[in-house]
Protein backbone atom coordinates (compact mmCIF):
# COMPACT_ATOMS: atom_id res chain seq x y z
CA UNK A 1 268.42 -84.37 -54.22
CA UNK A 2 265.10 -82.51 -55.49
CA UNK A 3 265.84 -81.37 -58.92
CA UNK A 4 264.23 -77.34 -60.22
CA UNK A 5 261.09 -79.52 -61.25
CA UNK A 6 260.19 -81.26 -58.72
CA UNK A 7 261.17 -77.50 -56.32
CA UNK A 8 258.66 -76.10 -58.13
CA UNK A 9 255.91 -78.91 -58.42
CA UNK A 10 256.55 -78.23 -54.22
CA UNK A 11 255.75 -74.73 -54.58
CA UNK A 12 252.66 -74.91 -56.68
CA UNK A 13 251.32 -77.42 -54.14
CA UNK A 14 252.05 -75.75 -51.29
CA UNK A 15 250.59 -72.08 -53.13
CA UNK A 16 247.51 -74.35 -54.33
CA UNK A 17 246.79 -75.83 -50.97
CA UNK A 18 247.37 -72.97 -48.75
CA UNK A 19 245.04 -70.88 -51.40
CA UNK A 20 242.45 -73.72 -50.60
CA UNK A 21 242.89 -73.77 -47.03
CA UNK A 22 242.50 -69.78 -47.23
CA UNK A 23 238.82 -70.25 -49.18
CA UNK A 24 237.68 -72.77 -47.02
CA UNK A 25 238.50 -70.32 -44.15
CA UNK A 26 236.52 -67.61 -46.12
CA UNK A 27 234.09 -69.58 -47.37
CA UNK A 28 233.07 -71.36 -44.41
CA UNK A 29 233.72 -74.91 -45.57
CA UNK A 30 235.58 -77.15 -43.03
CA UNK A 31 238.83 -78.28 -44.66
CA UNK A 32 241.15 -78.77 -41.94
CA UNK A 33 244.92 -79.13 -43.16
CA UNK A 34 246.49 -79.45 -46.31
CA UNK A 35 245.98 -82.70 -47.23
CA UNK A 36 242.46 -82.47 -46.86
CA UNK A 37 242.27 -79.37 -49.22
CA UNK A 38 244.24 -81.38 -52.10
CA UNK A 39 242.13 -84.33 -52.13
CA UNK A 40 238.93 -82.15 -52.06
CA UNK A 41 240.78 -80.10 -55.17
CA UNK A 42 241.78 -83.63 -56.70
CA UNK A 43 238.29 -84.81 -56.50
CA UNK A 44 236.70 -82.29 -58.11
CA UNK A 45 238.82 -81.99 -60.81
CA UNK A 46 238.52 -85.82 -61.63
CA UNK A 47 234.53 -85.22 -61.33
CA UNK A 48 234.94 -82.89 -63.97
CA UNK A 49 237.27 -85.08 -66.15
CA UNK A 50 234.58 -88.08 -66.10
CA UNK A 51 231.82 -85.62 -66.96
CA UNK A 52 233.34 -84.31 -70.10
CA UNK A 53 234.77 -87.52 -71.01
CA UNK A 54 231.52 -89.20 -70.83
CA UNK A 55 229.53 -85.75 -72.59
CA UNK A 56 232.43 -86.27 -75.47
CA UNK A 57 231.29 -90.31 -76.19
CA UNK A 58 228.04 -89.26 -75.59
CA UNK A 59 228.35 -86.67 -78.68
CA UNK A 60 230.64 -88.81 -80.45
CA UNK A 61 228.22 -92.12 -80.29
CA UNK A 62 225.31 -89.73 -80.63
CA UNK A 63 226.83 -87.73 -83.65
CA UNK A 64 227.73 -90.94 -85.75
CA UNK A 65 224.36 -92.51 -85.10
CA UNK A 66 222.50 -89.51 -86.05
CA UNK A 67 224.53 -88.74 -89.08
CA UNK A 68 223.99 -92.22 -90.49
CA UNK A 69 220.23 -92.21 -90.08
CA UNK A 70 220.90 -88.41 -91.92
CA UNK A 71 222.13 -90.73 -94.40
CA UNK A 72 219.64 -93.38 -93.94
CA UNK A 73 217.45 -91.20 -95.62
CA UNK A 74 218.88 -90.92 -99.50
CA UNK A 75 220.05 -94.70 -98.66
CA UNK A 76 218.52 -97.34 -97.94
CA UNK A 77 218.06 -98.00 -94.79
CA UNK A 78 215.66 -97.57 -91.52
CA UNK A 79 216.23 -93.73 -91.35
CA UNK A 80 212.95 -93.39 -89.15
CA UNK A 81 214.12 -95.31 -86.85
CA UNK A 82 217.96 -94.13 -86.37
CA UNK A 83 217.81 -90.66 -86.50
CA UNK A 84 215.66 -90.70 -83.32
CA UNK A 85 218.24 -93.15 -81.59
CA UNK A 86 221.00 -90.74 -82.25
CA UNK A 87 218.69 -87.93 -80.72
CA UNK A 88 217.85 -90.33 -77.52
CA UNK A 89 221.71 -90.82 -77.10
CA UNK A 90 222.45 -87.30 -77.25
CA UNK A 91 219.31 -86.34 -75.10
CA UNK A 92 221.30 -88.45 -72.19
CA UNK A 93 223.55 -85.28 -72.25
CA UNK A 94 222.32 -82.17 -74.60
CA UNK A 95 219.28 -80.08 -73.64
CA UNK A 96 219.08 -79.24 -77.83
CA UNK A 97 218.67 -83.06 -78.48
CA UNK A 98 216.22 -83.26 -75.86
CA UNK A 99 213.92 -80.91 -77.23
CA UNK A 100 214.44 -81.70 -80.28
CA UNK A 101 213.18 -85.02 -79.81
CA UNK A 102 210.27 -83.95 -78.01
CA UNK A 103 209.25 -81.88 -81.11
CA UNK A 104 209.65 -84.80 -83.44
CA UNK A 105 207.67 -87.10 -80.94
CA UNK A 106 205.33 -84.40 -80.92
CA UNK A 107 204.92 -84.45 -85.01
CA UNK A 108 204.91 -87.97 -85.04
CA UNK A 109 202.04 -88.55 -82.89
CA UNK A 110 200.19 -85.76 -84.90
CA UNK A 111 200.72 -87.71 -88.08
CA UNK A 112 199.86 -90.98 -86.50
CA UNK A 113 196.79 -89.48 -85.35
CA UNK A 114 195.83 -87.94 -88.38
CA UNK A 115 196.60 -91.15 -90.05
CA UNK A 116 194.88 -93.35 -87.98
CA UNK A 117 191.45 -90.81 -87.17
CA UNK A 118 187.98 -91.98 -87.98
CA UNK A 119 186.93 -90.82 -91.13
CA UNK A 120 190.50 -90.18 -92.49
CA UNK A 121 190.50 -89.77 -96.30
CA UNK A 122 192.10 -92.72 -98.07
């Protein structure tokens, strides 16, 4: 005997997958029966799930590594060379870190140039 819980988880399948079957209808994409709608609706939601889960250890890993080169820099420490690792991880996900880093890539190879020129003033 089907308790009022699992009655209803019934009903909100059979609502979700005939409103999927319906789209699919208007939208011209072949999903054939019901079963074929949930799995398609099950799919994508777990694609989503694994893209936020890995964007939130991206900016986890990303955020700790960048905040202790932040610190890096009033203790010792390689700060140069940590706060751009913390940018690189969170460039794998974040179009901020991304240009960010290009801007400090940018100012480094300025300053390296400037440093390194013929003629530079010692």
């Amino acid at each position: 005997m089907l308790g009022m819980v699992e009655w209803l988880g019934l009903v909100l399948v059979a609502c979700v997958g005939g409103a999927l079957l319906a789209w699919s209808v208007v939208s011209g994409r072949r999903l054939h029966n019901l079963a074929e709608a949930l799995t398609w609706a099950v799919n994508g939601t777990v694609r989503l799930a694994v893209s936020r889960a890995k964007k939130t250890i991206v900016l986890v890993t990303g955020g700790a590594v960048l905040l202790a080169g932040v610190a890096m820099i009033v203790l010792p420490g390689p700060a140069v060379v940590v706060i751009p690792m913390g940018l690189g991880i969170l460039a794998t996900e974040f179009l901020w870190a991304r240009r960010l880093l290009a801007r400090l890539h940018e100012q480094m190879r300025g300053a390296a140039k400037r440093l390194f020129s013929k003629g530079a003033k010692r």
